[in-house]
Structures are given as C-alpha cells and as structure tokens.
C-alpha atoms as a PDB file:
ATOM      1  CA  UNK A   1       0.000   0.000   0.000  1.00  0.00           C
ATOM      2  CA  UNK A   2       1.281   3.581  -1.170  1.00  0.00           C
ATOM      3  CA  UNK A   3       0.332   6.733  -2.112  1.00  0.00           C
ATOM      4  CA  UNK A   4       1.267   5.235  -5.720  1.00  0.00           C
ATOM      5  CA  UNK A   5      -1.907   3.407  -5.521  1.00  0.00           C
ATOM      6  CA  UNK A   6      -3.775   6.725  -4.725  1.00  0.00           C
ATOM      7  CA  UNK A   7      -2.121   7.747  -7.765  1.00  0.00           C
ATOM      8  CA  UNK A   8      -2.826   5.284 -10.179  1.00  0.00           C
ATOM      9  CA  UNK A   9      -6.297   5.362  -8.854  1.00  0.00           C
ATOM     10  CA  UNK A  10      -6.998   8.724 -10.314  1.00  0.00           C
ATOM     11  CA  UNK A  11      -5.002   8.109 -13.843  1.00  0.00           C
ATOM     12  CA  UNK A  12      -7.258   4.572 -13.916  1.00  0.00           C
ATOM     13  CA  UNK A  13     -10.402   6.721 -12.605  1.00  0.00           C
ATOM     14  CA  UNK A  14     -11.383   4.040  -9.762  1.00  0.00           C
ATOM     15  CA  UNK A  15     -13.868   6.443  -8.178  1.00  0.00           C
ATOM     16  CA  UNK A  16     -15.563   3.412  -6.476  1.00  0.00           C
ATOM     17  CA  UNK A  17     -12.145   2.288  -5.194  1.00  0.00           C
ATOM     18  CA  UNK A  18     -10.689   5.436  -3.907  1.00  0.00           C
ATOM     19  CA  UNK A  19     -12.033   6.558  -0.512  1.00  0.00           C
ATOM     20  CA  UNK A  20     -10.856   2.945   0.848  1.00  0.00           C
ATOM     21  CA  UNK A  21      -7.636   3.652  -0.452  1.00  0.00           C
ATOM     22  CA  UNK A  22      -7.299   7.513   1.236  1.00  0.00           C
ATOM     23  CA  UNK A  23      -8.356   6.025   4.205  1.00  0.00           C
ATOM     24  CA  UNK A  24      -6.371   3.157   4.183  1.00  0.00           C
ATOM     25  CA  UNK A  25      -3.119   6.063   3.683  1.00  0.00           C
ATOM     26  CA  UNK A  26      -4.475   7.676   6.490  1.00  0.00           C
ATOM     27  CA  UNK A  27      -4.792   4.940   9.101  1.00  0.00           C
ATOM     28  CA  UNK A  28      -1.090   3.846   7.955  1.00  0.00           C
ATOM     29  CA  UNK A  29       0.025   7.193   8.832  1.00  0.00           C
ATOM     30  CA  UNK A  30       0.368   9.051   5.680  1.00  0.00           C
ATOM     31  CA  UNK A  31       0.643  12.727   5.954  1.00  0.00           C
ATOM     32  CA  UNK A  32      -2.584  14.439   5.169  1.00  0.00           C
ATOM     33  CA  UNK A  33      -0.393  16.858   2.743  1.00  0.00           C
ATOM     34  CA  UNK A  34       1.793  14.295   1.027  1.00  0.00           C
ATOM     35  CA  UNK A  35      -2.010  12.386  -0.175  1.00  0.00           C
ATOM     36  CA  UNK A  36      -3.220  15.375  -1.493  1.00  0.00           C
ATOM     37  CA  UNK A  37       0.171  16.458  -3.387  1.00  0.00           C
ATOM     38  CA  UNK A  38       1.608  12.870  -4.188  1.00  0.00           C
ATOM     39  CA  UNK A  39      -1.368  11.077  -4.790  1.00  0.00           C
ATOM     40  CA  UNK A  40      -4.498  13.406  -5.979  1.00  0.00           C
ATOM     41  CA  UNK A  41      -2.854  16.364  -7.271  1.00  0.00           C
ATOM     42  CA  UNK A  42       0.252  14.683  -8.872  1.00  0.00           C
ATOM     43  CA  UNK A  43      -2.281  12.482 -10.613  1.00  0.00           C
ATOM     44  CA  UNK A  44      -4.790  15.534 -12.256  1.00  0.00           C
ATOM     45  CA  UNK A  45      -1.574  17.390 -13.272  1.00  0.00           C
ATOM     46  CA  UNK A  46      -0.570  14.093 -15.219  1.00  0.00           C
ATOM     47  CA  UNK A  47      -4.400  13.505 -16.360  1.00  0.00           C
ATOM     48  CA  UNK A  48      -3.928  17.418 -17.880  1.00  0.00           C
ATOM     49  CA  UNK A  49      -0.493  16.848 -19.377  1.00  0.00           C
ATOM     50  CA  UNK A  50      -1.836  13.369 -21.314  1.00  0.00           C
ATOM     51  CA  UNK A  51      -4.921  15.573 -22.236  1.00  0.00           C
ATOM     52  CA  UNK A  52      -3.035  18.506 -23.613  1.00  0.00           C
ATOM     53  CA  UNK A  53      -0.749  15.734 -25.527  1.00  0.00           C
ATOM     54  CA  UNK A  54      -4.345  14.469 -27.115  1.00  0.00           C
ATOM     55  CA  UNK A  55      -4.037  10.833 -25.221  1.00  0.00           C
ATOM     56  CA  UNK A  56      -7.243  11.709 -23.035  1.00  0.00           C
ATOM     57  CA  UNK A  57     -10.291  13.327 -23.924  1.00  0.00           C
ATOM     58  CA  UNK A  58     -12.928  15.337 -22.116  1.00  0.00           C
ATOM     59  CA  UNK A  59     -14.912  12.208 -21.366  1.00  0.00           C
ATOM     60  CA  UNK A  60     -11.860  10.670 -19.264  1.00  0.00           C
ATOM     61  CA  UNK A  61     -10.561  14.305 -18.153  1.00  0.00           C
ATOM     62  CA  UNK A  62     -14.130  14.092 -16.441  1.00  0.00           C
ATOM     63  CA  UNK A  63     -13.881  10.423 -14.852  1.00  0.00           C
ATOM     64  CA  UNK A  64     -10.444  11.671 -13.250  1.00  0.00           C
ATOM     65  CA  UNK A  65     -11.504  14.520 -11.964  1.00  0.00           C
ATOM     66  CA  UNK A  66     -14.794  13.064 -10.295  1.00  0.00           C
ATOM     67  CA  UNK A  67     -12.133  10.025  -9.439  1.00  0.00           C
ATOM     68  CA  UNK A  68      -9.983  12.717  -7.024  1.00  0.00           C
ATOM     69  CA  UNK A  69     -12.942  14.421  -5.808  1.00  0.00           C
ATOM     70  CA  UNK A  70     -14.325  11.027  -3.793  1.00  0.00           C
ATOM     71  CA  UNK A  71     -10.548  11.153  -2.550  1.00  0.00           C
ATOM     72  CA  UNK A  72     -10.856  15.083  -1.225  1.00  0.00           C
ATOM     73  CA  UNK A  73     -14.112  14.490   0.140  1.00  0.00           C
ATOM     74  CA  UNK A  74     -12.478  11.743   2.656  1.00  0.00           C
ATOM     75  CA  UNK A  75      -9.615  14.488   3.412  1.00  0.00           C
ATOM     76  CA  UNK A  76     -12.049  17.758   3.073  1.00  0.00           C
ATOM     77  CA  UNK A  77     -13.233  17.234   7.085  1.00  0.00           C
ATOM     78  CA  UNK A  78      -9.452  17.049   8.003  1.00  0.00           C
ATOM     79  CA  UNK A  79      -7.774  19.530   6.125  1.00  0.00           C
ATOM     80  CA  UNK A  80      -8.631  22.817   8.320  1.00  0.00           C
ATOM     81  CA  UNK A  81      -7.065  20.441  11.235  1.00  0.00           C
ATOM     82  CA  UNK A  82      -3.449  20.052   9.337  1.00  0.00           C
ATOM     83  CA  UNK A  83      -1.262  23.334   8.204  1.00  0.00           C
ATOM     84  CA  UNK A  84      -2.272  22.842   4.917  1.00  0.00           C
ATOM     85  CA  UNK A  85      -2.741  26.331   2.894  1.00  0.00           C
ATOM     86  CA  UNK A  86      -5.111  26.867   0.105  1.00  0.00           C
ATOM     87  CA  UNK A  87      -3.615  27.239  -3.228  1.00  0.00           C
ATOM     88  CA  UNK A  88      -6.376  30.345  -3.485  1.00  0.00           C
ATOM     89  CA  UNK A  89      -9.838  31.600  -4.075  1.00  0.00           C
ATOM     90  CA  UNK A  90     -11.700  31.287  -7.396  1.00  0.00           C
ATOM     91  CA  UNK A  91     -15.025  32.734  -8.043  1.00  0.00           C
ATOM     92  CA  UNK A  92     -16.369  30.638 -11.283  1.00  0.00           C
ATOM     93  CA  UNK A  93     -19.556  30.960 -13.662  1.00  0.00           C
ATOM     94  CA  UNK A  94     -20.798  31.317 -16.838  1.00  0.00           C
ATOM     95  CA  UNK A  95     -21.993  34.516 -18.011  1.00  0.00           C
ATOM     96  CA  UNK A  96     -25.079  36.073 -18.249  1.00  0.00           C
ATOM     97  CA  UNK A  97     -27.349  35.003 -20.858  1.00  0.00           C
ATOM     98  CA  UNK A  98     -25.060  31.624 -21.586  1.00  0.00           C
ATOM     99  CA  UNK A  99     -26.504  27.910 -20.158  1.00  0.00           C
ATOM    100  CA  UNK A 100     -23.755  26.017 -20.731  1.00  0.00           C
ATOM    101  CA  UNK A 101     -22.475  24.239 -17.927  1.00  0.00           C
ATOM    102  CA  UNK A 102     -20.403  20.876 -19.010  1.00  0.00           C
ATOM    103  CA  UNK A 103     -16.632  23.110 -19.350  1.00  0.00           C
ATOM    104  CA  UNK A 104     -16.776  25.501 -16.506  1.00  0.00           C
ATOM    105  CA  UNK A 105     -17.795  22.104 -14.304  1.00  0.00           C
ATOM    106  CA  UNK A 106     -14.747  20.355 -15.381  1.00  0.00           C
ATOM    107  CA  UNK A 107     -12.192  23.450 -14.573  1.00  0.00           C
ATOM    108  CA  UNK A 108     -14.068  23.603 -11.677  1.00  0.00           C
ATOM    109  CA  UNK A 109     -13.344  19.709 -10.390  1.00  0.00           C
ATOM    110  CA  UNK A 110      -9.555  20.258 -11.621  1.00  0.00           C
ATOM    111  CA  UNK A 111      -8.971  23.483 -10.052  1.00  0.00           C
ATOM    112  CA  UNK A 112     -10.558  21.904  -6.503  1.00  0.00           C
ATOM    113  CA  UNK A 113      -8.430  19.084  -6.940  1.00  0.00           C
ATOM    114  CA  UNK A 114      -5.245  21.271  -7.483  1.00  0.00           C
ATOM    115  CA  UNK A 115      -6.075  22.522  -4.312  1.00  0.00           C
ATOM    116  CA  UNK A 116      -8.096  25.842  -5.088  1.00  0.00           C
ATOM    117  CA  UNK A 117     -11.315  26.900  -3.043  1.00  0.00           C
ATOM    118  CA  UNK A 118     -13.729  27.131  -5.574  1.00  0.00           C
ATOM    119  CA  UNK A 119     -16.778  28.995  -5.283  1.00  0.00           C
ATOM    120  CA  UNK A 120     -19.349  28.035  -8.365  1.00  0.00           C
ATOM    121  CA  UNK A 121     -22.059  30.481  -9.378  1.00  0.00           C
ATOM    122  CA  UNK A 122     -23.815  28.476 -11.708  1.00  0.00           C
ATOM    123  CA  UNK A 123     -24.595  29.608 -15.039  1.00  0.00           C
ATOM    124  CA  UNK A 124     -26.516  32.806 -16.398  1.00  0.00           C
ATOM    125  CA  UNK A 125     -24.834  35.248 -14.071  1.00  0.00           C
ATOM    126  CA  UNK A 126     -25.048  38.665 -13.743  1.00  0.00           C
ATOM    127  CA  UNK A 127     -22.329  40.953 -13.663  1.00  0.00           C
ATOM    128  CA  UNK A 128     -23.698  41.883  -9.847  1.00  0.00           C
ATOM    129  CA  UNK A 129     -23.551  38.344  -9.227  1.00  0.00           C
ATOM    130  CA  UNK A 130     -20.178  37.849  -9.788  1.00  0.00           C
ATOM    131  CA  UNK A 131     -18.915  41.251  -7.854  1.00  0.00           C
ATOM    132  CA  UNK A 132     -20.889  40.713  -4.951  1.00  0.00           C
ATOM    133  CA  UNK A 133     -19.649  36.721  -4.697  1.00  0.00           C
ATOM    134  CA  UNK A 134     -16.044  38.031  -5.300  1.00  0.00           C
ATOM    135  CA  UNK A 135     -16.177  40.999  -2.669  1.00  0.00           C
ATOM    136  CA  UNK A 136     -17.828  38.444   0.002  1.00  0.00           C
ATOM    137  CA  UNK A 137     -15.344  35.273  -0.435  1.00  0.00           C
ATOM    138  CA  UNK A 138     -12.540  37.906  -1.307  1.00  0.00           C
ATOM    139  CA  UNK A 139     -11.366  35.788  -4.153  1.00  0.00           C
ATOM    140  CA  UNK A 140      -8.025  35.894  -6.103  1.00  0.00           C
ATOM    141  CA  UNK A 141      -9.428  34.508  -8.959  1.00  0.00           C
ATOM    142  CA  UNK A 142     -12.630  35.411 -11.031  1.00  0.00           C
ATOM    143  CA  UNK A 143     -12.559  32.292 -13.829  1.00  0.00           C
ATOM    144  CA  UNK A 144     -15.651  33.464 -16.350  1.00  0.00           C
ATOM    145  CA  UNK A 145     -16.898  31.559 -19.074  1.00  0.00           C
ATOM    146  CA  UNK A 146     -18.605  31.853 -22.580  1.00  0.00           C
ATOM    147  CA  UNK A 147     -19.706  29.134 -24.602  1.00  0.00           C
ATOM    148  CA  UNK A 148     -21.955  31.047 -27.458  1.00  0.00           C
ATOM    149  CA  UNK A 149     -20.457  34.201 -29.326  1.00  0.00           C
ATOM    150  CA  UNK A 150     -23.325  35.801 -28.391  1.00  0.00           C
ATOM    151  CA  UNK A 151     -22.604  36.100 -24.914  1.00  0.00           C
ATOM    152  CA  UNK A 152     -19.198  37.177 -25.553  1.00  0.00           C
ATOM    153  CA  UNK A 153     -20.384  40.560 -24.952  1.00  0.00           C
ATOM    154  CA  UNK A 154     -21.559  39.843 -21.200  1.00  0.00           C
ATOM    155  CA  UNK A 155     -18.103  38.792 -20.600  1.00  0.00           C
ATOM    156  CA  UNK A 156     -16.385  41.967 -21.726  1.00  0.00           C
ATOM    157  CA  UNK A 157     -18.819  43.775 -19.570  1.00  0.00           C
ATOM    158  CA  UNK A 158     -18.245  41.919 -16.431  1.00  0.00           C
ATOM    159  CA  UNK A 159     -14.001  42.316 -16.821  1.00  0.00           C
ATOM    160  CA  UNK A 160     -15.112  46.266 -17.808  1.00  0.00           C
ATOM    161  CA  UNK A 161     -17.418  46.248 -14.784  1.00  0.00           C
ATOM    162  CA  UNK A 162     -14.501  44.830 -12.611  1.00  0.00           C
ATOM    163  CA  UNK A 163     -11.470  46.814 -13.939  1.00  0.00           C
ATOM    164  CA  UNK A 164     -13.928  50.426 -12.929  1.00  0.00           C
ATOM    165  CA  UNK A 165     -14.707  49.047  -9.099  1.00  0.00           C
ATOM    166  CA  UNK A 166     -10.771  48.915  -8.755  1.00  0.00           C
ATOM    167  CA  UNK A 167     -11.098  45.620  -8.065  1.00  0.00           C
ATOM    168  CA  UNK A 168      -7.604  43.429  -7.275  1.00  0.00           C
ATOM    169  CA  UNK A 169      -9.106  40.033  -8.584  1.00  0.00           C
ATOM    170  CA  UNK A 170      -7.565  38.634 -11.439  1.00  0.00           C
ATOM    171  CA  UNK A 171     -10.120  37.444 -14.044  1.00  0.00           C
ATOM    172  CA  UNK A 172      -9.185  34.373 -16.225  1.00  0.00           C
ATOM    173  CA  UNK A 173     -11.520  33.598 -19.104  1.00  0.00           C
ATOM    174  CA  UNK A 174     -12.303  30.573 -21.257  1.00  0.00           C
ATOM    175  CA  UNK A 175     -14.719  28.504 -23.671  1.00  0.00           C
ATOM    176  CA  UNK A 176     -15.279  27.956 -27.074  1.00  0.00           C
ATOM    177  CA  UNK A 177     -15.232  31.012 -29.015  1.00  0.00           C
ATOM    178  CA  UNK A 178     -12.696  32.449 -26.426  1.00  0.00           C
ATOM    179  CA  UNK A 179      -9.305  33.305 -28.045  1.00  0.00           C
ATOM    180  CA  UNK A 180      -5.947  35.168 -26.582  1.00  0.00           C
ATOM    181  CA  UNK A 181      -6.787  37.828 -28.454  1.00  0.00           C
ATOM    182  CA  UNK A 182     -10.260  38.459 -27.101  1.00  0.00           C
ATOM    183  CA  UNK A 183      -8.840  38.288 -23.680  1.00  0.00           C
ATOM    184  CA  UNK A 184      -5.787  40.363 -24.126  1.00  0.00           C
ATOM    185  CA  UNK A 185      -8.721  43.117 -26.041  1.00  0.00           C
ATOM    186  CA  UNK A 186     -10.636  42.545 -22.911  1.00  0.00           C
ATOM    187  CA  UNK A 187      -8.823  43.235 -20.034  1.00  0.00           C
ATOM    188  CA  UNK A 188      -8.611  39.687 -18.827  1.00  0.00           C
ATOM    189  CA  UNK A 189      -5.660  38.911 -16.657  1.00  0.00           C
ATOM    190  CA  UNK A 190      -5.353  35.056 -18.704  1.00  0.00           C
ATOM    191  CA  UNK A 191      -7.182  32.741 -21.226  1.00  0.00           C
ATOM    192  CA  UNK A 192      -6.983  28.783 -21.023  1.00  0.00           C
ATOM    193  CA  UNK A 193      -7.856  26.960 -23.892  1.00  0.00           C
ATOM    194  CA  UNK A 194      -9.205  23.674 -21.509  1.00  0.00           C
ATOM    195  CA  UNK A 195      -9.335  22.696 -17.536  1.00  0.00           C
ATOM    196  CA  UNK A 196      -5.605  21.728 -17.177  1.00  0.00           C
ATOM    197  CA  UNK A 197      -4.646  24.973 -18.566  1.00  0.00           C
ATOM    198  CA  UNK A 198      -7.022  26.734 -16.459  1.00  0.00           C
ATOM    199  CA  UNK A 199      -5.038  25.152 -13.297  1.00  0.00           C
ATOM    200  CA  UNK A 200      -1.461  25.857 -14.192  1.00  0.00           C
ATOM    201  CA  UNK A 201      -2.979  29.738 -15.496  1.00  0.00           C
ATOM    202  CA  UNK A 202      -4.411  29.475 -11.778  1.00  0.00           C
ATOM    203  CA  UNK A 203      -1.301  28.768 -10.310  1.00  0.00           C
ATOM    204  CA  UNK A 204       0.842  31.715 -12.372  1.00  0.00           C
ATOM    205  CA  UNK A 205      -1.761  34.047 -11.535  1.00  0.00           C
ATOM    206  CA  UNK A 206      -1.217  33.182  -8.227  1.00  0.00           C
ATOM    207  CA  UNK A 207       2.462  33.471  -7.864  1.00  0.00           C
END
C-alpha cells in the first residue's frame, strides 16, 4: 500500500475504489499533505499533461476529476485540522445570458483538486452576481466563461465592470469562441484553452 496506488487510482479513474484507499493512507500514517500532493494532485496534473498531448479526452478528463474528488471528500473534514494552505480563491460561472455548464464544471473539479477553493455560481450570471460573490469570499481569482459568441459581450462587460470598481481580482476567461486575443482586447488577466490549462494559469496568476 502507497500513495502510488492513490495515484494510479486517479489516472485509472477508480472512483468506487478510492475513498478505501485515502483512508487506508491515512490509518497507515500518511501525511494528510503528502495524499493530497503525491497522490491526488500529482495524478490531475498528469491527467492534464496526457490531455493537452491528445491521449485523453474530455470524457476521461471528467472520470479523473470526479475520481480525485471522492478522494478530497475523505480528506475535506481534516484539512482545516493540518497546516495545509489553500492554493487560493476562485469565483467561477458562466456569463449572463449563456446555459452552458459541461466546461466551466470540469475546470471547476480540476482546479478543486489542485487545491483551489472554488466557489461556483452556476450559469446565467449577472455581472452583480459575480462582484458581490467576489467581494464576500474575497477571491483571487474570477474564472468566467462563454460558450456562445453571443454572450461574448456579457463577458467583456463583467471584466469592464470589474477593472472600474478597482477591483484586485484577477479574471481568467475561457470557452469555445474564447481566443488570446479576445482576452488580451478585454482586459482579462489570462485565457486557457481547456481545464488543465485553467489550473497551471491558476497557479501563475497566483504566484
């Protein structure tokens, strides 16, 4: 039994398997910080690698993710007791006038699994929505998204709407129609083209 098995439970997406195996690291002894590092995190960082090479799809991306989560839900009630530091605080939705759901759900499961306290607004949100949910959790992060081009507009207003409060948060956006450009024309602190490079535009933000 090692935190290898943790591991290769998330790259072999054993979600039925993997709260026996957290708990069996924990009642061997295993730091809560080195299962959550070695075994859950290590693993969704590989999952994103092999899905950025084009070996995984969004199908398995989502099986891994879900996989980890069963892992951090046996840890979740002991992390506050150990020294163990959020990697931040991410404020995510899609924007008004825009139903789509599947994408911002999967950045969502990888950026909780990287270690990120992730506060989900759902989708069609308003711009009020999202200041009022970043001003109460005082996030770092405000991750927007936009599947249709037609609600590419609501996202330019919410950065606007953030960059004249003065606000500190950095906004990442994403999605479909999304490009570099659009963000960079935007305002947008970063753009990820998919969830893993969501998490490692996450973690630079954060630095």
């Amino acid at each position: 039994m090692a935190i290898h098995d943790v591991y290769q439970a998330v790259i072999g997406f054993d979600k039925n398997g993997m709260a026996a195996l957290v708990r069996d690291e924990l009642e061997a002894g295993t730091a809560i910080t080195a299962i959550l590092n070695e075994g859950l995190i290590a693993a969704l960082d590989e999952v994103g690698e092999r899905f950025s090479r084009g070996d995984l799809f969004i199908p398995e991306m989502l099986q891994a993710a879900q996989t980890a989560q069963e892992g951090l839900d046996v840890l979740k009630p002991l992390l506050t007791e150990a020294t163990t530091r959020s990697a931040g605080t991410v404020v995510i939705g899609t924007v008004q006038g825009d139903l789509h759901d599947i994408g911002k759900s999967l950045v969502k499961m990888m950026l909780k699994g990287a270690g990120f306290q992730v506060i989900d607004l759902g989708v069609d949100v308003s711009v009020g929505h999202f200041l009022e949910a970043v001003a109460e959790n005082r996030a770092d992060i405000l991750a927007l998204s936009a599947l249709l081009t037609t609600t590419m507009p609501a996202m330019r207003d919410t950065v606007k709407r953030f960059r004249e409060n003065g606000t500190s948060v950095k906004v990442m956006v994403g999605g479909a129609p999304v490009t570099e450009e659009f963000a960079e024309e935007i305002g947008a602190d970063g753009y990820a083209g998919d969830a893993s490079q969501a998490v490692s535009l996450a973690r630079r933000l954060m630095a």
